[in-house]
C-alpha atoms as a PDB file:
ATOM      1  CA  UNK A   1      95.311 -12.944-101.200  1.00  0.00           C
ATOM      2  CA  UNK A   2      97.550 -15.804 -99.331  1.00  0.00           C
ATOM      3  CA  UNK A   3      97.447 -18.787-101.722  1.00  0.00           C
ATOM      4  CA  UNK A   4      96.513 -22.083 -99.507  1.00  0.00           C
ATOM      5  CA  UNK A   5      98.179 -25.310 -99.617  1.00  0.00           C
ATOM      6  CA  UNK A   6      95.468 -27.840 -98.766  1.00  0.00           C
ATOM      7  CA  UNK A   7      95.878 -31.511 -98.267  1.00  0.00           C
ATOM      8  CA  UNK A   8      94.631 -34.899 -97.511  1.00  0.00           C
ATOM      9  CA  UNK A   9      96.628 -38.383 -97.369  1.00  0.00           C
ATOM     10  CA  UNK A  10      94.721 -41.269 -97.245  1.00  0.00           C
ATOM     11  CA  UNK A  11      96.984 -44.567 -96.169  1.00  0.00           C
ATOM     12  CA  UNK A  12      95.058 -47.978 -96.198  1.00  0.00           C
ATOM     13  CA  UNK A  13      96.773 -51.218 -94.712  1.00  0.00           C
ATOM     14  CA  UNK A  14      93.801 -52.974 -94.153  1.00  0.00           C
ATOM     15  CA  UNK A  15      95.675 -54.817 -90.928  1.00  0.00           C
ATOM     16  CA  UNK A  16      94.589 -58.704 -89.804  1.00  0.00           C
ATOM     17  CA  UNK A  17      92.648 -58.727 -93.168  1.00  0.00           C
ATOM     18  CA  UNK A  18      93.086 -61.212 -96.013  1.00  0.00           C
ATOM     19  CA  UNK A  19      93.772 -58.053 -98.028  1.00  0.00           C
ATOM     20  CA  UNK A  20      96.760 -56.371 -95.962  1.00  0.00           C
ATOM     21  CA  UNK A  21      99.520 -54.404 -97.362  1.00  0.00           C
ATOM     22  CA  UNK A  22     102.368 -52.968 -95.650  1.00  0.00           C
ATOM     23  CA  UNK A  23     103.178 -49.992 -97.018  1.00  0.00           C
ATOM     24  CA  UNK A  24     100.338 -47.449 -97.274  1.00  0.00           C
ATOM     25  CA  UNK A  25     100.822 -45.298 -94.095  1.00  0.00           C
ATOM     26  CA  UNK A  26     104.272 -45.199 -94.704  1.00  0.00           C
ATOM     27  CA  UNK A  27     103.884 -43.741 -97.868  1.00  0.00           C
ATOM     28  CA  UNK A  28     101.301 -40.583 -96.884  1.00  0.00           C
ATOM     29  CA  UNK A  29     103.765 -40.155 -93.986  1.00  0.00           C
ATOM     30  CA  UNK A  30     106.693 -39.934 -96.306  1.00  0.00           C
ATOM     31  CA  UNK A  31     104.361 -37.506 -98.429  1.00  0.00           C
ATOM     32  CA  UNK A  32     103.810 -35.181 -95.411  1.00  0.00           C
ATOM     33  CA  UNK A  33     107.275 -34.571 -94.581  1.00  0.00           C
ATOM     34  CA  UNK A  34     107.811 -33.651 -98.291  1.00  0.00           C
ATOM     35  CA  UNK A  35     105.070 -31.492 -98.453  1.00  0.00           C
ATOM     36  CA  UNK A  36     105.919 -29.315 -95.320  1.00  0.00           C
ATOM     37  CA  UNK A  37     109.603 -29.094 -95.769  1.00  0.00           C
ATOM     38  CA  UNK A  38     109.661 -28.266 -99.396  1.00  0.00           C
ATOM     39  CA  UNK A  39     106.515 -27.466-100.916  1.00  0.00           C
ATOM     40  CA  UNK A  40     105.449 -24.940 -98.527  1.00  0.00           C
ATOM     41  CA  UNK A  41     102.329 -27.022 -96.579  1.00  0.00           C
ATOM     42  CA  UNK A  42     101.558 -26.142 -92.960  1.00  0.00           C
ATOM     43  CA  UNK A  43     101.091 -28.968 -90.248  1.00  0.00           C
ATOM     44  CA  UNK A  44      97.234 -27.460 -89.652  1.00  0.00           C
ATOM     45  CA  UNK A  45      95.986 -27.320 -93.391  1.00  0.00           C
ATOM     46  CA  UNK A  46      96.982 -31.529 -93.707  1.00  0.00           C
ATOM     47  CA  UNK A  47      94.687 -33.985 -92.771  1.00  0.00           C
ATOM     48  CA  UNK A  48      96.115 -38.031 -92.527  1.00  0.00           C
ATOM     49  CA  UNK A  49      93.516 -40.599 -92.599  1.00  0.00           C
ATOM     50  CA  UNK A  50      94.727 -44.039 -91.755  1.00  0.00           C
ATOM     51  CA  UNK A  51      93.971 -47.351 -90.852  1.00  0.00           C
ATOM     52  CA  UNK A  52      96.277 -47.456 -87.863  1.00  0.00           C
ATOM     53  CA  UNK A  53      94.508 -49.519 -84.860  1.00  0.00           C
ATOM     54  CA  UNK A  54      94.972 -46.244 -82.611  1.00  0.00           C
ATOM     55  CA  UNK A  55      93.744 -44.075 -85.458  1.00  0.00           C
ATOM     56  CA  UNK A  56      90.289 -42.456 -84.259  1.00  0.00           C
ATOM     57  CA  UNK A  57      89.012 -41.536 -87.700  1.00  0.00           C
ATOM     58  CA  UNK A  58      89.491 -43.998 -90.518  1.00  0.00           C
ATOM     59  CA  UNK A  59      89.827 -43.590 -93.862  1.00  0.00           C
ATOM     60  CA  UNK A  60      86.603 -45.054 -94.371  1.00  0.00           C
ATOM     61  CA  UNK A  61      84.429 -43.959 -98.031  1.00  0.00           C
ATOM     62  CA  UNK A  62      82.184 -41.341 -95.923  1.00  0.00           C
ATOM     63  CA  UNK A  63      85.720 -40.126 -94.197  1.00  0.00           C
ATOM     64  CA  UNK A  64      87.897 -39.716 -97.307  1.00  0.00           C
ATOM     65  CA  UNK A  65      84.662 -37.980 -98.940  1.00  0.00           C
ATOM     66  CA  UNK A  66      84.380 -36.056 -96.441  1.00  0.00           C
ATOM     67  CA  UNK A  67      87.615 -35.018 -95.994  1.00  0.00           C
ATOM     68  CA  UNK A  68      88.119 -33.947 -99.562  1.00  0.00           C
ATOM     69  CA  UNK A  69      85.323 -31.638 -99.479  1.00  0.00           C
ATOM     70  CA  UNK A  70      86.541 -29.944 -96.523  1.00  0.00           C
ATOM     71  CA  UNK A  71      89.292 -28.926 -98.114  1.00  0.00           C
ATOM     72  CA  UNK A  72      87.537 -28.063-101.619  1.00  0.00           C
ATOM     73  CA  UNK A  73      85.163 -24.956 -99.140  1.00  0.00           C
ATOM     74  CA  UNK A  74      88.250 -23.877 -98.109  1.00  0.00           C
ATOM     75  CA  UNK A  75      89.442 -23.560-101.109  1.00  0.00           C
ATOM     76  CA  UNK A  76      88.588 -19.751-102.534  1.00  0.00           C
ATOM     77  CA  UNK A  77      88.168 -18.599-106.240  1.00  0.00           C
ATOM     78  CA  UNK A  78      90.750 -16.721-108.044  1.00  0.00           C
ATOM     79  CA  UNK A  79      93.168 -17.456-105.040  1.00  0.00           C
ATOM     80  CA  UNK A  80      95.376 -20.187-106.769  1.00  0.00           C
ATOM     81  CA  UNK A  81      94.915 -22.596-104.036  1.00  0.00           C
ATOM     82  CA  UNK A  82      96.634 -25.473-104.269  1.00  0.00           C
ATOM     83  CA  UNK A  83      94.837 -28.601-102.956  1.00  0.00           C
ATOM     84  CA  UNK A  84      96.522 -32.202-103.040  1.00  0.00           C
ATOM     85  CA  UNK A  85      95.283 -35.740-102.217  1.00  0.00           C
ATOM     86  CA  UNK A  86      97.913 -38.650-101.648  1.00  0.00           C
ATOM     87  CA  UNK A  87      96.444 -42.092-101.836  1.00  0.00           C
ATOM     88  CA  UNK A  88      98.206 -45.128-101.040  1.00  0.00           C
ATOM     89  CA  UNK A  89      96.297 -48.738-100.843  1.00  0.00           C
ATOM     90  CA  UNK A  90      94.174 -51.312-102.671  1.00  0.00           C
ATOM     91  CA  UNK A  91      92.513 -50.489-106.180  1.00  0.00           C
ATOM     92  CA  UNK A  92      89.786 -52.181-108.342  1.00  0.00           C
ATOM     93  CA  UNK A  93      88.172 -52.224-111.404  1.00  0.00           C
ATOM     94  CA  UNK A  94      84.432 -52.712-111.442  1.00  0.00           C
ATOM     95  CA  UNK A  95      81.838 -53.133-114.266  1.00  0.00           C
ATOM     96  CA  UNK A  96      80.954 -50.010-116.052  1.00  0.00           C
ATOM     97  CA  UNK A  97      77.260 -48.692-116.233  1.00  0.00           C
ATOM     98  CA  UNK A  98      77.734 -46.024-118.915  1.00  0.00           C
ATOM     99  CA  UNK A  99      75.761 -47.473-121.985  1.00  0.00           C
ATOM    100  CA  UNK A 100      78.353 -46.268-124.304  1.00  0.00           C
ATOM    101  CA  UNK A 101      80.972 -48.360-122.749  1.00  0.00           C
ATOM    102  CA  UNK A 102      78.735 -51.750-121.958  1.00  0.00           C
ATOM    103  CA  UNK A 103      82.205 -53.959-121.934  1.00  0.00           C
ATOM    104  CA  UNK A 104      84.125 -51.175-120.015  1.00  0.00           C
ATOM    105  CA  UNK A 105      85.661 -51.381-116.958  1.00  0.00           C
ATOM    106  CA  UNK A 106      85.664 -48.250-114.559  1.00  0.00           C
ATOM    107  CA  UNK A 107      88.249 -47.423-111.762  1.00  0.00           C
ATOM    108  CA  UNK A 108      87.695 -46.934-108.379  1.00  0.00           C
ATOM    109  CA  UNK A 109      89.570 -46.793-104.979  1.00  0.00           C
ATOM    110  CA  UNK A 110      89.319 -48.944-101.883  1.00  0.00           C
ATOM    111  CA  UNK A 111      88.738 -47.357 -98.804  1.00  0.00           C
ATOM    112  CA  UNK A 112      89.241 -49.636 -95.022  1.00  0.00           C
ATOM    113  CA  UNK A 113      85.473 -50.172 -95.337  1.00  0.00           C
ATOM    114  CA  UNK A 114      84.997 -51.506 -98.815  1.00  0.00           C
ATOM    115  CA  UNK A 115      83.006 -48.462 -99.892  1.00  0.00           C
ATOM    116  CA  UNK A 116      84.564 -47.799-103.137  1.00  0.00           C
ATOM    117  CA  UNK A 117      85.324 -44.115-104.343  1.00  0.00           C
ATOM    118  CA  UNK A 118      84.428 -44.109-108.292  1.00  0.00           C
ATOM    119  CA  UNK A 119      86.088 -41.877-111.065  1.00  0.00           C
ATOM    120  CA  UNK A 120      82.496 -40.587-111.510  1.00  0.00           C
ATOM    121  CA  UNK A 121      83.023 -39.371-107.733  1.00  0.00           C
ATOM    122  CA  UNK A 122      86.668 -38.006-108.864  1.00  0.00           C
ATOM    123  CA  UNK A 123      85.014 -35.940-111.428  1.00  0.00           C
ATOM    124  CA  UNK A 124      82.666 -34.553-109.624  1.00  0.00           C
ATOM    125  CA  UNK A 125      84.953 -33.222-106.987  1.00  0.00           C
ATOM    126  CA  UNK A 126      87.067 -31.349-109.261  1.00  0.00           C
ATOM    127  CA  UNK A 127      83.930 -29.742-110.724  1.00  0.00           C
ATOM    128  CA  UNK A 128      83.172 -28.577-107.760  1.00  0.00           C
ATOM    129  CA  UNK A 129      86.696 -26.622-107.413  1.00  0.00           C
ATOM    130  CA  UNK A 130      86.636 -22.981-106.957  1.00  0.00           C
ATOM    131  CA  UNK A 131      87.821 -21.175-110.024  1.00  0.00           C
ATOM    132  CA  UNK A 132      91.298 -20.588-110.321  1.00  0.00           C
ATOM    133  CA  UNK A 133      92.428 -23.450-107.699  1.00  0.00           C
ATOM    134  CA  UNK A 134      93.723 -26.982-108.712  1.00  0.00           C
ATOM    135  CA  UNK A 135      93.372 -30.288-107.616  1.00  0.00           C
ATOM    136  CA  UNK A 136      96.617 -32.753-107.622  1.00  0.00           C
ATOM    137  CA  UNK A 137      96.198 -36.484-106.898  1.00  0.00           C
ATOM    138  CA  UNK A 138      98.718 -39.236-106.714  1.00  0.00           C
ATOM    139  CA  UNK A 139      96.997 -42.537-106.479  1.00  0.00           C
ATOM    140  CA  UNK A 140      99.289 -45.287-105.367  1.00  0.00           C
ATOM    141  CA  UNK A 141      96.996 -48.260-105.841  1.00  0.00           C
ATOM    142  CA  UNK A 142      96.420 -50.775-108.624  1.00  0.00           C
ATOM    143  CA  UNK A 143      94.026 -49.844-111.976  1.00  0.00           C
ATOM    144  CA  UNK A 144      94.678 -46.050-110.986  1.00  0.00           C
ATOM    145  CA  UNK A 145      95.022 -44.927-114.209  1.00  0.00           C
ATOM    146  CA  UNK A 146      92.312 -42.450-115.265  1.00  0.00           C
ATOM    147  CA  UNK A 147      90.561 -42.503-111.786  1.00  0.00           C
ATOM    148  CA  UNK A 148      89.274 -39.062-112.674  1.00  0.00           C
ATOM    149  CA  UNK A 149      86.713 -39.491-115.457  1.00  0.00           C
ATOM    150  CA  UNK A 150      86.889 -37.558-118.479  1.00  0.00           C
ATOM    151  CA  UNK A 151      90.774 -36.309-117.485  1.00  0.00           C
ATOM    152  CA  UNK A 152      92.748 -36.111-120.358  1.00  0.00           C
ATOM    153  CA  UNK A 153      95.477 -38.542-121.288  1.00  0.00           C
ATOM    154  CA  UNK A 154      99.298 -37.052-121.033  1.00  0.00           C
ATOM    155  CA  UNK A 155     100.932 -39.785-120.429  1.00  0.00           C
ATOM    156  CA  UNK A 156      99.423 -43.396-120.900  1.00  0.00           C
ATOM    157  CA  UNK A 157     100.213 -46.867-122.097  1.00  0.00           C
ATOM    158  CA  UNK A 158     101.398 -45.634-125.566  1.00  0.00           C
ATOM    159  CA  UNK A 159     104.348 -43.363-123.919  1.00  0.00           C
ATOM    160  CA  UNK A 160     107.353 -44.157-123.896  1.00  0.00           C
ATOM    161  CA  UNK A 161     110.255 -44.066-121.260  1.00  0.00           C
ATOM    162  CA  UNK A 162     114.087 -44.347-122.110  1.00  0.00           C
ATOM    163  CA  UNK A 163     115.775 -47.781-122.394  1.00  0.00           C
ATOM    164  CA  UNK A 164     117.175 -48.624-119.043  1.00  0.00           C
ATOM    165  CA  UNK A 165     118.587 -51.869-117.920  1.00  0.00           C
ATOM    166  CA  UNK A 166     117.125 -52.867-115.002  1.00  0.00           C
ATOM    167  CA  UNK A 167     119.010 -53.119-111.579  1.00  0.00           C
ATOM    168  CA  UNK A 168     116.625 -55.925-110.148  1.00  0.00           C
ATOM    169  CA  UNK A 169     116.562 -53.997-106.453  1.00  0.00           C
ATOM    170  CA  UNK A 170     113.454 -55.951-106.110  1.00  0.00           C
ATOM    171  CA  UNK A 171     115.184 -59.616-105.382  1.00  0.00           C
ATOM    172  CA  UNK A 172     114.935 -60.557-102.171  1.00  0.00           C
ATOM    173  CA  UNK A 173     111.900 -58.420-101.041  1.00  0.00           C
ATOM    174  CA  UNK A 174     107.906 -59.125-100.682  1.00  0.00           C
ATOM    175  CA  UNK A 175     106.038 -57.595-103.314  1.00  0.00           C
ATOM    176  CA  UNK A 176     102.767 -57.320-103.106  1.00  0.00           C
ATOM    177  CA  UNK A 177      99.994 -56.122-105.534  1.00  0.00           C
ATOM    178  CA  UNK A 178      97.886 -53.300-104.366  1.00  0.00           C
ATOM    179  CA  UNK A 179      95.254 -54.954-106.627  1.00  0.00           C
ATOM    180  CA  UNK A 180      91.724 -56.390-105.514  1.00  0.00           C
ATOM    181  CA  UNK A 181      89.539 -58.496-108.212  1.00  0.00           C
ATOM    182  CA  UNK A 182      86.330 -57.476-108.561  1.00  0.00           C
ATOM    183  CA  UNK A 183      85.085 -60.987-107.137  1.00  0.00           C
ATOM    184  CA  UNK A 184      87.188 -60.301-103.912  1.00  0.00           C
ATOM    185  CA  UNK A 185      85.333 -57.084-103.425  1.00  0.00           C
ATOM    186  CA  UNK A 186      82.322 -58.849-104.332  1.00  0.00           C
ATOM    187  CA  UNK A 187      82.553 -61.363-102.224  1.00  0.00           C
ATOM    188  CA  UNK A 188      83.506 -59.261 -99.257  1.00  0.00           C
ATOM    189  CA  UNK A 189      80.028 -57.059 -99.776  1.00  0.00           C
ATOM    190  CA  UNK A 190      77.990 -59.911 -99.986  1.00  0.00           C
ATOM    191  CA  UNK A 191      79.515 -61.584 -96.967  1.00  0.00           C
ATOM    192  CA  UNK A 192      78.313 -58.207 -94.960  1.00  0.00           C
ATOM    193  CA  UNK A 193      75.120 -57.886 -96.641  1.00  0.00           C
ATOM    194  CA  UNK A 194      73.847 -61.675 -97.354  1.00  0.00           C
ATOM    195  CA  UNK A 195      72.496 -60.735-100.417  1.00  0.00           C
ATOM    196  CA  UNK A 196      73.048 -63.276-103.313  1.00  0.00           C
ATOM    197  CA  UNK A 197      73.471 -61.077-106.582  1.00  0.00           C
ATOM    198  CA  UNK A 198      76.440 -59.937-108.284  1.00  0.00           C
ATOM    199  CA  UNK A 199      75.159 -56.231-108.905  1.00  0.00           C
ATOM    200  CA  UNK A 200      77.786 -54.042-106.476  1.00  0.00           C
ATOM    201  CA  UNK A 201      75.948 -51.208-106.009  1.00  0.00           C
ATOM    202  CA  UNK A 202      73.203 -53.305-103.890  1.00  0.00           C
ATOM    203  CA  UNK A 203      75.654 -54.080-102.046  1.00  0.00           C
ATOM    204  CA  UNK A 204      77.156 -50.817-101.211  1.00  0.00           C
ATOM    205  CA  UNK A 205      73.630 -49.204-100.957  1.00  0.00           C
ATOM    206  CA  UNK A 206      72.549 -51.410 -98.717  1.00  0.00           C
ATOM    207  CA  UNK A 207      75.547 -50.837 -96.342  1.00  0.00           C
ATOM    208  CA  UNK A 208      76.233 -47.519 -96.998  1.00  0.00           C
ATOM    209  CA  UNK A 209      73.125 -45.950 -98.633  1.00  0.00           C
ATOM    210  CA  UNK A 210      73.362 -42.173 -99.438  1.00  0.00           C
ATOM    211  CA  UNK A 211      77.536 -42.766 -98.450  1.00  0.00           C
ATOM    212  CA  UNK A 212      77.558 -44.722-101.677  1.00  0.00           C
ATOM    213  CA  UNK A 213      79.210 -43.474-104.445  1.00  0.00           C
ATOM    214  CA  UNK A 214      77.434 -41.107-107.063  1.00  0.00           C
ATOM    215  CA  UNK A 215      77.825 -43.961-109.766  1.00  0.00           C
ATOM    216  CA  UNK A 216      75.727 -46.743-107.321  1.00  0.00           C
ATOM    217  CA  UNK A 217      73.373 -44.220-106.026  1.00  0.00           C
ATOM    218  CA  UNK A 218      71.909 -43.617-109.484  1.00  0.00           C
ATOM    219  CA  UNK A 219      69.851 -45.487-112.241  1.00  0.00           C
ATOM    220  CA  UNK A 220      72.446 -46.061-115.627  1.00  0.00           C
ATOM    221  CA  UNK A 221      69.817 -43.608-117.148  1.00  0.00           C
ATOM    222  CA  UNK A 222      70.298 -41.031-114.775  1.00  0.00           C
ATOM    223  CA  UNK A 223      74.066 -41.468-114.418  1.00  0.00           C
ATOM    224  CA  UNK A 224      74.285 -41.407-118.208  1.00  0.00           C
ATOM    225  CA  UNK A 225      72.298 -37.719-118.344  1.00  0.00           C
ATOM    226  CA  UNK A 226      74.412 -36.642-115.090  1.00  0.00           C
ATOM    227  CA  UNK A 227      77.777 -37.667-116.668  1.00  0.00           C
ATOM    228  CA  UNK A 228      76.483 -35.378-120.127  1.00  0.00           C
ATOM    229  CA  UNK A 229      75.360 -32.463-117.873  1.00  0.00           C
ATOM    230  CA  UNK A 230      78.709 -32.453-116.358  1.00  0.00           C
ATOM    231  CA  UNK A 231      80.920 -32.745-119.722  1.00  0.00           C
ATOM    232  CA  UNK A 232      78.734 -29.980-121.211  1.00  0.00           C
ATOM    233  CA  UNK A 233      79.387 -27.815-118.663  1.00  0.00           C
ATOM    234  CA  UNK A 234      82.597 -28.645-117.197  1.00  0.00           C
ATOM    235  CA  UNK A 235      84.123 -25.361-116.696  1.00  0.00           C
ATOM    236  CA  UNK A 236      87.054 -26.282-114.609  1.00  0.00           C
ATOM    237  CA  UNK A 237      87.579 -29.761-116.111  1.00  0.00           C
ATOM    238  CA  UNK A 238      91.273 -28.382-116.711  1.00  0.00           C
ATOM    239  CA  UNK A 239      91.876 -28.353-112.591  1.00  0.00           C
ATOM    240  CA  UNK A 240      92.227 -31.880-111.877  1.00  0.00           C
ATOM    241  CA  UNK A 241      95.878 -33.737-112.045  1.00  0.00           C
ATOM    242  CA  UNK A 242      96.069 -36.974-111.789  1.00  0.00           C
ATOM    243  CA  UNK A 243      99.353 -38.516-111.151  1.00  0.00           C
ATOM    244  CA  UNK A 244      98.340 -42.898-111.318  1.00  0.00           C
ATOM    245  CA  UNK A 245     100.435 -45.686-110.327  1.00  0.00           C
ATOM    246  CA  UNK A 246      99.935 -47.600-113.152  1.00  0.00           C
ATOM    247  CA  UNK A 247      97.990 -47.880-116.353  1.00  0.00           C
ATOM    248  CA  UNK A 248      94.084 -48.633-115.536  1.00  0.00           C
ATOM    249  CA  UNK A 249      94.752 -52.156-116.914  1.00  0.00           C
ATOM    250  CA  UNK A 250      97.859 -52.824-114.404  1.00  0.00           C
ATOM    251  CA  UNK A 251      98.844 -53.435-111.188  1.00  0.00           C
ATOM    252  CA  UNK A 252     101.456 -51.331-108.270  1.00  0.00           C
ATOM    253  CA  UNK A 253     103.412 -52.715-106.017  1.00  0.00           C
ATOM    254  CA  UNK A 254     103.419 -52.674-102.180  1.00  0.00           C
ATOM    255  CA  UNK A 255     107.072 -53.505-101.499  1.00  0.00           C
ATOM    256  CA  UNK A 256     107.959 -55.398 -98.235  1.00  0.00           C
ATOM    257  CA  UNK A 257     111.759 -54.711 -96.997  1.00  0.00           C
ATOM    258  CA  UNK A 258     112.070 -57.546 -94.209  1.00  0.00           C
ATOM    259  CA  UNK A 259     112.864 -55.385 -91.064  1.00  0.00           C
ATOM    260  CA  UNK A 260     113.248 -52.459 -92.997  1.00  0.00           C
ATOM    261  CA  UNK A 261     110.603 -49.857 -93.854  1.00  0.00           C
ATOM    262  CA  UNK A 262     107.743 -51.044 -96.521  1.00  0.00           C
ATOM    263  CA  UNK A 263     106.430 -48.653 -98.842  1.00  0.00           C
ATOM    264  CA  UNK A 264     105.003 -48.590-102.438  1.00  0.00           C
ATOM    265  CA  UNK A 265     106.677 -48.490-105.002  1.00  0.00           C
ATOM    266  CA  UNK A 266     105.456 -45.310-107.073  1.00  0.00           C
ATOM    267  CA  UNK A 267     106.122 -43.468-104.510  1.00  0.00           C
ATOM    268  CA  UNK A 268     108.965 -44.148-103.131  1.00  0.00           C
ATOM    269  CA  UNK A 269     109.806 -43.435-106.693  1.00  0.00           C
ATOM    270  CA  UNK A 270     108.134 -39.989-106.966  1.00  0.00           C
ATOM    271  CA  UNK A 271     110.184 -39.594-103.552  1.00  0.00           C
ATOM    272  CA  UNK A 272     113.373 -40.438-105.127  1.00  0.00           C
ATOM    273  CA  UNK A 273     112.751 -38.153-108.047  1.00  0.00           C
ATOM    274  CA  UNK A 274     112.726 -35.290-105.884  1.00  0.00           C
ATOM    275  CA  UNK A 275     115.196 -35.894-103.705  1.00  0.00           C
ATOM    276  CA  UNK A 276     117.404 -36.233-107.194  1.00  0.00           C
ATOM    277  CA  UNK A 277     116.298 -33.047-108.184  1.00  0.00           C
ATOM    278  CA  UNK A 278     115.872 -30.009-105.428  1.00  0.00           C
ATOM    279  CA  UNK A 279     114.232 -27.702-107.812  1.00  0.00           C
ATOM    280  CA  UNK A 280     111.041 -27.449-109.362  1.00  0.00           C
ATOM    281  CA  UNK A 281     109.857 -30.235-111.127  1.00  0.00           C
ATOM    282  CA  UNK A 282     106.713 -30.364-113.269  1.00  0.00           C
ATOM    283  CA  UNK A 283     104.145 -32.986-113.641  1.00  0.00           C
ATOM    284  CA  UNK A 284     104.686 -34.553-117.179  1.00  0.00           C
ATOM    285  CA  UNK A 285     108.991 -34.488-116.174  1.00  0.00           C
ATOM    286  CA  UNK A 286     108.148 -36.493-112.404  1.00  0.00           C
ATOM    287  CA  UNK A 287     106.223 -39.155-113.964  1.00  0.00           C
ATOM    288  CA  UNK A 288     108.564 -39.755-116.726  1.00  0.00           C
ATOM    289  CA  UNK A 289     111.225 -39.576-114.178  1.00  0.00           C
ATOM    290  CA  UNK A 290     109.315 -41.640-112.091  1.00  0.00           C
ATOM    291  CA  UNK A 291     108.635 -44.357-114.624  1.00  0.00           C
ATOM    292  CA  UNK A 292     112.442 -44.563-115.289  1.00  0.00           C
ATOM    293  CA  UNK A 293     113.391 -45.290-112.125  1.00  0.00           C
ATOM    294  CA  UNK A 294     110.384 -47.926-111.442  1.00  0.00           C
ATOM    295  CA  UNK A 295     111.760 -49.645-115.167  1.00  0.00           C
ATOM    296  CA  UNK A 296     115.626 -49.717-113.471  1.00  0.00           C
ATOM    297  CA  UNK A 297     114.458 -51.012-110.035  1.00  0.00           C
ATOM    298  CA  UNK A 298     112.174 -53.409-111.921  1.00  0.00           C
ATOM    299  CA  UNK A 299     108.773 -52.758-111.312  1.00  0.00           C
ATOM    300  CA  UNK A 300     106.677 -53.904-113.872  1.00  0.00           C
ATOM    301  CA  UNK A 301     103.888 -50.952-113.951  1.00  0.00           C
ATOM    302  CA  UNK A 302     103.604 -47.399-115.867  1.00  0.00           C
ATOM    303  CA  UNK A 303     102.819 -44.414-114.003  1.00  0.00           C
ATOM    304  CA  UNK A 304     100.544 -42.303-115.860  1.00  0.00           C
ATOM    305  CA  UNK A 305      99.596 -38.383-116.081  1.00  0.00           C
ATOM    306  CA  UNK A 306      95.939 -37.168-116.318  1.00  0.00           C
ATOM    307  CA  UNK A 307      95.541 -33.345-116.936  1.00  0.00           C
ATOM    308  CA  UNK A 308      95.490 -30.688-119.054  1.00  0.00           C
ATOM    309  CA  UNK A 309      97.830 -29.828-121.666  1.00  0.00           C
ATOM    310  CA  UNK A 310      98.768 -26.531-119.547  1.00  0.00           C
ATOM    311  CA  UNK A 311      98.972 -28.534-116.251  1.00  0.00           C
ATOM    312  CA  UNK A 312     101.237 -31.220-117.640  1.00  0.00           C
ATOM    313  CA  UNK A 313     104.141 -28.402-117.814  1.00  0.00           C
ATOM    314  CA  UNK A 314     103.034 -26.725-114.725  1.00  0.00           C
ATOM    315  CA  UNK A 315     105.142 -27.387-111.902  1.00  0.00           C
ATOM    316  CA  UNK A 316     104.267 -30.215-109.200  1.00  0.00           C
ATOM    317  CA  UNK A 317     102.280 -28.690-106.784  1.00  0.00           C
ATOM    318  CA  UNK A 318     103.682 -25.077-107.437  1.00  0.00           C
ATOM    319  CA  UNK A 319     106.972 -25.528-105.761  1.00  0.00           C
ATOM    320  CA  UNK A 320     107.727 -22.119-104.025  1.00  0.00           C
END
C-alpha cells in the first residue's frame, strides 16, 4: 500500500479589517513549496484555503472543517498516511465550559468568518483518524499552545532552550500580534448578531448553527460526558502532533518587512530550521531548533510540542 501525503494550509489575512495581518498566505505558500520539494507531497493531495480577494473558497469555520475531514476519509487504516494542517492567522482564548476547569481558558483558532475552531474540535478530528495514520499541525497564531485537547505536553513553558544572545533582526520592522482578545471577538459576534449577552456560543449558533463548533453546540453537561467518552476511549489519542507558536498564555508574531515579503515569525523559523539542516529532522529537535532561532532574532514567544512520547522523536512529517 502507497502511503499518502495529505494536506491542508489554511492562511488568514483578514484584508480591510481592523484585524489584518500580513503574513498568513505567505506563510502556507512558503509551507507548500516545502512540502512538495522535500517531503514528498503532490500538487493534487494539497488543498490552500485563503483569504485572498480572488480566492473562491475561503477559509471560513465550515471550509477549514470541511476541508480537514476530506482529507481524514482519504486517509486509510494501517497505511501510514501522513496528513498535515498548516495554520497561519489570528488566535484566541475563550472562557472554558468544562466544570473541572471553571477559571480556565480554552484555545481556539480564528477562521475569516469569526467562527472559531475549538481544541474540543481538534480532538475530535484526530479521533476520528484511521488507525495507523497521523495527524501533524503547525499553528502559527497566538494562544496556540495545546489547541488539541488532551495532547500531551513535550515541550511547554517549563522547557528550556540554550542561552543565545539575541541579534535584534526585529528593529526596524512591523510586528504584529496574531492575537485577538476575547472582547474583540465578542464584540465582532454581537455586532453581526445584535444580541446583547456575553455568552459566545449564542453568538456563533445563531450565525452559524450546526457549523458551530462541537464545544458551542452542546450543553456544559453534555460536553463534559462527551469530553469523558472520548478520553476513555481514545484509541488513537497518540496520532495527533501539534507543533504551536507559542505557549497557550502568549502571543506570535506577524512580521511586516516594509517592501519586502511579510511572514510569521514561527515559521519562517521552522523554514529556516530546515533549510539549515537538509536531512531528517524530528519534531521535539525542530521546535527546539525553532525556539533558538526565534530567542536570537528576538521574538518574545515559545514554540511548543504536543504529542506522544513516540511522536516527539519521530521524524517531521516522515521525511522520505
Amino acid at each position: 500500500m502507497v502511503k499518502k501525503r495529505l494536506a491542508v494550509l489554511v492562511g488568514c489575512n483578514y484584508p480591510n479589517t481592523r484585524n489584518e495581518l500580513h503574513g498568513c498566505i505567505n506563510d502556507v505558500l512558503a509551507m507548500k513549496e516545502t512540502i512538495l520539494s522535500r517531503f514528498g507531497f503532490k500538487e493534487d493531495d494539497i488543498e490552500v484555503l485563503t483569504d485572498e480577494p480572488e480566492s473562491k473558497v475561503k477559509p471560513t469555520g465550515a471550509n477549514i472543517k470541511a476541508a480537514l475531514r476530506r482529507m481524514v476519509d482519504k486517509a486509510q487504516a494501517g497505511s501510514g498516511d501522513i496528513l498535515f494542517f498548516h495554520y497561519s492567522g489570528h488566535g484566541t482564548r475563550i472562557p472554558s465550559v468544562k466544570s473541572a476547569h471553571p477559571f480556565k481558558q480554552d484555545e481556539a483558532i480564528v477562521p475569516c468568518d469569526f467562527n472559531l475552531i475549538t481544541d474540543v474540535d481538534f480532538r475530535e478530528l484526530v479521533n476520528q483518524l484511521p488507525k495507523g495514520t497521523n495527524f501533524t499541525m503547525i499553528s502559527d497564531s497566538c494562544h496556540s499552545g495545546g489547541l488539541i485537547d488532551k495532547e500531551k505536553e513535550q515541550i511547554g513553558p517549563f522547557s528550556v532552550s540554550s542561552n543565545i544572545s539575541p541579534d535584534m533582526e526585529t528593529t526596524n520592522k512591523t510586528i504584529t500580534s496574531r492575537a485577538l482578545p476575547f472582547k474583540a471577538v465578542l464584540d465582532h459576534l454581537s455586532s453581526l448578531t445584535g444580541i446583547t449577552t456575553s455568552d459566545i456560543g449564542t453568538h456563533l449558533l445563531e450565525l452559524f448553527g450546526g457549523d458551530a463548533g462541537l464545544k458551542f453546540r452542546l450543553s456544559a453537561m453534555d460536553l463534559m460526558d462527551l469530553l469523558e467518552t472520548m478520553t476513555a476511549r481514545e484509541r488513537h489519542v497518540d496520532s495527533g502532533i501539534l507543533l504551536s507558536g507559542c505557549q497557550a498564555d502568549e502571543t506570535s508574531a506577524d512580521v511586516g518587512v516594509g517592501n519586502g515579503k511579510a511572514y510569521g515569525a514561527f515559521s519562517n523559523a521552522i523554514q529556516r530550521v530546515l533549510k539549515e539542516n537538509e536531512g531528517s529532522v524530528k519534531n521535539k529537535q525542530l521546535v527546539m531548533m525553532a525556539r533558538d532561532v526565534l530567542e536570537r532574532l528576538g521574538f518574545h514567544q515559545h514554540p511548543c510540542l504536543y504529542c506522544s512520547d513516540q511522536n516527539a522523536d519521530a521524524t517531521f512529517l516522515s521525511q522520505p
